[in-house]
Protein backbone atom coordinates (compact mmCIF):
# COMPACT_ATOMS: atom_id res chain seq x y z
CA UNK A 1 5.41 5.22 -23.50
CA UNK A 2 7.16 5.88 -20.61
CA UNK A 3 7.91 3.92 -17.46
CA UNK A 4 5.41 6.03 -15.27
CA UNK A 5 2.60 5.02 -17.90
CA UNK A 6 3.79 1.35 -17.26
CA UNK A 7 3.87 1.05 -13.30
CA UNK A 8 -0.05 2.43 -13.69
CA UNK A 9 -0.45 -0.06 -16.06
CA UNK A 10 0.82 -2.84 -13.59
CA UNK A 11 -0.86 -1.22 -10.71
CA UNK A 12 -3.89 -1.50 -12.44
CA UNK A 13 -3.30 -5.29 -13.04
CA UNK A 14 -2.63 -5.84 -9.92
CA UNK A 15 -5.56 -4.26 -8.30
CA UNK A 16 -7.90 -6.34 -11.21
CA UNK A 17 -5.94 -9.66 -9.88
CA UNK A 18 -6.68 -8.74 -6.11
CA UNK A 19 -10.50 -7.88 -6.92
CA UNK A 20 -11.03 -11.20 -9.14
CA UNK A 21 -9.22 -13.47 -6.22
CA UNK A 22 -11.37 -12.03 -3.80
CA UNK A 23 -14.30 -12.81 -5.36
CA UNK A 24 -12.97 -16.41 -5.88
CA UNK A 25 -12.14 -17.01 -2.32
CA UNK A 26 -15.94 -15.72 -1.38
CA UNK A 27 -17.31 -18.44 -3.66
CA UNK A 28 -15.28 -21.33 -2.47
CA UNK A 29 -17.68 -23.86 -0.57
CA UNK A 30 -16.61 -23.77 3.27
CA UNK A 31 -18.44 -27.38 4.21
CA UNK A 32 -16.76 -30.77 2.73
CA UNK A 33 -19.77 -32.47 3.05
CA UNK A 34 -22.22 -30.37 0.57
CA UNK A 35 -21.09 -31.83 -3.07
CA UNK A 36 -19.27 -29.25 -5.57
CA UNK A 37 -22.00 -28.94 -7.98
CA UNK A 38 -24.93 -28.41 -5.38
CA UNK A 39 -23.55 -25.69 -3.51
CA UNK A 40 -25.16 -21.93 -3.74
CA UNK A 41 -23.87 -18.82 -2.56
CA UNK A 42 -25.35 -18.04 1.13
CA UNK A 43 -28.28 -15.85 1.88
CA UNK A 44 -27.04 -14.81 5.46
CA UNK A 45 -24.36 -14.81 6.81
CA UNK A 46 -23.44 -16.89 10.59
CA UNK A 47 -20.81 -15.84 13.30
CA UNK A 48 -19.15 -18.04 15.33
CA UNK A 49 -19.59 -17.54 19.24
CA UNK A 50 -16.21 -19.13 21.33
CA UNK A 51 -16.91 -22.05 22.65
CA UNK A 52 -17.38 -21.53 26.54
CA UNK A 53 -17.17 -24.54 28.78
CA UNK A 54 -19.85 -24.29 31.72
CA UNK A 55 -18.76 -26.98 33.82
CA UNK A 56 -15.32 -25.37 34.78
CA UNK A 57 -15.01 -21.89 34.38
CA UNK A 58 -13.26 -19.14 36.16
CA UNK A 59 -15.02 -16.48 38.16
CA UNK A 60 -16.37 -13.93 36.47
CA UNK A 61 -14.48 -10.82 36.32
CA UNK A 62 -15.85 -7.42 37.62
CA UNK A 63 -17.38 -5.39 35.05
CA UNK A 64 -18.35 -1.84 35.21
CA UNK A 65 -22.09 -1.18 35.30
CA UNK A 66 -21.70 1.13 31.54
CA UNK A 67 -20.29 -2.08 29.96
CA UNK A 68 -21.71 -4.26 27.98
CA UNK A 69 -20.01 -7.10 28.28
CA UNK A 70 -22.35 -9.74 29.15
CA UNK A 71 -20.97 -11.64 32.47
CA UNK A 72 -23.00 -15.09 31.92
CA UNK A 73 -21.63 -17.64 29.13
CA UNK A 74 -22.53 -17.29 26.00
CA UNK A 75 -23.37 -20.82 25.16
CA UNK A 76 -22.57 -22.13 20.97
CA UNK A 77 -25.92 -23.78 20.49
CA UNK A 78 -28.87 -23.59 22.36
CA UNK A 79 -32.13 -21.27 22.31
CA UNK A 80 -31.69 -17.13 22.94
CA UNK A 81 -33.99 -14.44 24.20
CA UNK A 82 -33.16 -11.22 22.92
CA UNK A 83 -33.06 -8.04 24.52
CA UNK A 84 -35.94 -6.99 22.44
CA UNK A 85 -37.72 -10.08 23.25
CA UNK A 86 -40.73 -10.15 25.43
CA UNK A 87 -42.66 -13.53 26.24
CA UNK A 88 -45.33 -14.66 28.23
CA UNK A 89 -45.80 -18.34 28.50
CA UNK A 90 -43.77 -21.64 28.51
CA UNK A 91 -40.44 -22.02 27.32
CA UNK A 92 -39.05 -25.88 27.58
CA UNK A 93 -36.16 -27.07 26.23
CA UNK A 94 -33.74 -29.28 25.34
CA UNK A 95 -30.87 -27.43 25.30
CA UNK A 96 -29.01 -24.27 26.79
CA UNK A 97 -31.34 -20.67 27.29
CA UNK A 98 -29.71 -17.44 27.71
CA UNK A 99 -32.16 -15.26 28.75
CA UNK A 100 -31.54 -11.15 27.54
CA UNK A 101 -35.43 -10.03 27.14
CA UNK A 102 -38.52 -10.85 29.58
CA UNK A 103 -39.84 -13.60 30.09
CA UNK A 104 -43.35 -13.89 32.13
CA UNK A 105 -44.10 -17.41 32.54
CA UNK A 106 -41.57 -20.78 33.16
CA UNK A 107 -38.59 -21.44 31.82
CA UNK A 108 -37.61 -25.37 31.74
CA UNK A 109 -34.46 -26.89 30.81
CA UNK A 110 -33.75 -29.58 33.65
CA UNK A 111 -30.95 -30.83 31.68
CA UNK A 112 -29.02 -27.92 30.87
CA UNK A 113 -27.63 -24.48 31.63
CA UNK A 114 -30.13 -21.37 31.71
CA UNK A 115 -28.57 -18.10 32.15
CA UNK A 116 -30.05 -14.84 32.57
CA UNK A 117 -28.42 -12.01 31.18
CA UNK A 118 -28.07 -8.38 32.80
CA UNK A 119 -30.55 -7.38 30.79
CA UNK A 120 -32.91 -10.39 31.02
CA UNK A 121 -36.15 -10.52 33.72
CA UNK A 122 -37.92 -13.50 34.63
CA UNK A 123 -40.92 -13.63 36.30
CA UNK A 124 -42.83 -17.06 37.49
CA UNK A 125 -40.49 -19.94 37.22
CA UNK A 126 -36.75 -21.19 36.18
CA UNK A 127 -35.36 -24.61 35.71
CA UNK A 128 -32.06 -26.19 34.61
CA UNK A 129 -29.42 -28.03 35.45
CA UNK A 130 -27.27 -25.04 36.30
CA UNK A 131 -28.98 -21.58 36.14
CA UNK A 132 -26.57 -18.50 35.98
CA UNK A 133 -28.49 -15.29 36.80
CA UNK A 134 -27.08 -11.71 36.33
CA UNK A 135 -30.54 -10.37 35.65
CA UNK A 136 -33.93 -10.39 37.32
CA UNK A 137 -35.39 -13.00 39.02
CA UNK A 138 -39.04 -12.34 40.67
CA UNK A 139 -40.52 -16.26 41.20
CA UNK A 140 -39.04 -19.88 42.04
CA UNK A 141 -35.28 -20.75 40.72
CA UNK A 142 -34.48 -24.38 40.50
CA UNK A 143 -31.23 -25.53 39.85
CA UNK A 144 -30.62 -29.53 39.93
CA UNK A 145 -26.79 -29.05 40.02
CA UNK A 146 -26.05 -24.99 41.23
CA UNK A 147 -27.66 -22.15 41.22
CA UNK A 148 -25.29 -19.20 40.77
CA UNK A 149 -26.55 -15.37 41.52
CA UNK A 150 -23.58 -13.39 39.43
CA UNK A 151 -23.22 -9.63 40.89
CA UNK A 152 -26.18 -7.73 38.81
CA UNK A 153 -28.66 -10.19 39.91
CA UNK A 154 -31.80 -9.14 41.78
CA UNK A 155 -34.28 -12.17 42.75
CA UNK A 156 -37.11 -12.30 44.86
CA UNK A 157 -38.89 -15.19 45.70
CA UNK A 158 -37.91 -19.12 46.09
CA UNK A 159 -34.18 -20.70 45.15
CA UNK A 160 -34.04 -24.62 45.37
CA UNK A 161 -30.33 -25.87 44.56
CA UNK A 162 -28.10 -28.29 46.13
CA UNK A 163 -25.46 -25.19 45.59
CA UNK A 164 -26.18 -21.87 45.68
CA UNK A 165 -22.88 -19.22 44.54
CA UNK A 166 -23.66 -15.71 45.62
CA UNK A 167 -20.93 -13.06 44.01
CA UNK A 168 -20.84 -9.72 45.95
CA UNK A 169 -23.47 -7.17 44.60
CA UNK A 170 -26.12 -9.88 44.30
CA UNK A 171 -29.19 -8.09 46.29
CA UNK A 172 -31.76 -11.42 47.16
CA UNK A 173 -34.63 -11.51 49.12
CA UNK A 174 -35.72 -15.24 48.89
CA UNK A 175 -36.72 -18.71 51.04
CA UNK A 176 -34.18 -21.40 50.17
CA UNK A 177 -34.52 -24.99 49.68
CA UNK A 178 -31.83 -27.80 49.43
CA UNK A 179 -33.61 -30.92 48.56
CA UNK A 180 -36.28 -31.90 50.58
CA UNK A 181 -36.33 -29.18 53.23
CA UNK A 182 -37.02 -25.21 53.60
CA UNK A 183 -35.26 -23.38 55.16
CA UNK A 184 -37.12 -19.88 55.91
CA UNK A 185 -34.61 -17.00 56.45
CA UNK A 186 -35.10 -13.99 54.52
CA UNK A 187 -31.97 -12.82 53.24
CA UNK A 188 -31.18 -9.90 51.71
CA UNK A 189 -27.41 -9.13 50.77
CA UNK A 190 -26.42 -5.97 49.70
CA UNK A 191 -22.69 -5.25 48.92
């Protein structure tokens, strides 16, 4: 046998060692807590979204209009609308919304962020603690904390927020309320 017969021979061995510890990494158990015996190998398979802090967070940066890089936060947890998505009712929750189908009806979160993707459309009401809209907005917007109108957004109708952000390119045509009183100019920025 000669030495070209035994370097396929070791290549071979090689690749068989490589295919066998791949499969026994993909069986390893990735969570401490489930027991060694009990666990099973997954049906589906999760992705991890980057953890994006909504309390301080830079301003967005400009995106072209062919992108599709959302511009509101993807939040870790929390309840999504897909693009595909299309519901008319109620939505309440108890945690984060991001908003990327329509939605005809009221979204209520009073305790956390709702965000409204390019994509997304709202009509009726919003409320959250902060509500981040890049989409469409045709109804009432409250925001306990801020109400922040990114530079897709198009909204029509009532804002109510202690703090209203307004990036260039928002077009709004709305009444706006800060607490307890109304103020009536129509305002409609176009940039």
């Amino acid at each position: 046998m000669g030495i070209q017969a035994w370097f396929i021979i070791l290549g071979v061995g090689a690749m068989m060692m490589i295919v066998w510890d791949g499969k026994r990494c993909k069986v390893k158990p990735h969570v401490s807590s489930v027991p060694e015996g009990l666990y099973q190998t997954p049906v589906a398979t999760a992705f991890i979204i980057p953890d994006v802090s909504l309390k301080e967070r830079s301003p967005p940066k400009a995106v072209a209009a062919n992108e599709m890089e959302p511009a509101v936060a993807n939040v870790s947890e929390g309840s999504r609308i897909g693009a595909a998505t299309h519901i008319s009712g109620r939505v309440i929750a108890d945690e984060p919304v991001v908003i990327r189908g329509h939605l005809e009806g009221s979204v209520i979160a009073p305790n956390h962020p709702v965000s409204v993707a390019a994509s997304g459309h709202v009509a009726s009401y919003i409320e959250g603690s902060c509500v981040d809209i890049d989409g469409q907005l045709v109804g009432t917007l409250k925001a306990n904390t801020r109400a922040t109108l990114l530079s897709r957004a198009r909204v029509q109708g009532v804002v109510e927020a202690p703090r209203l952000e307004c990036m260039a390119g928002a077009w709004l045509q709305v009444d706006v309320a800060q607490k307890a009183s109304l103020y009536r100019p129509k305002i409609a920025l176009v940039s």
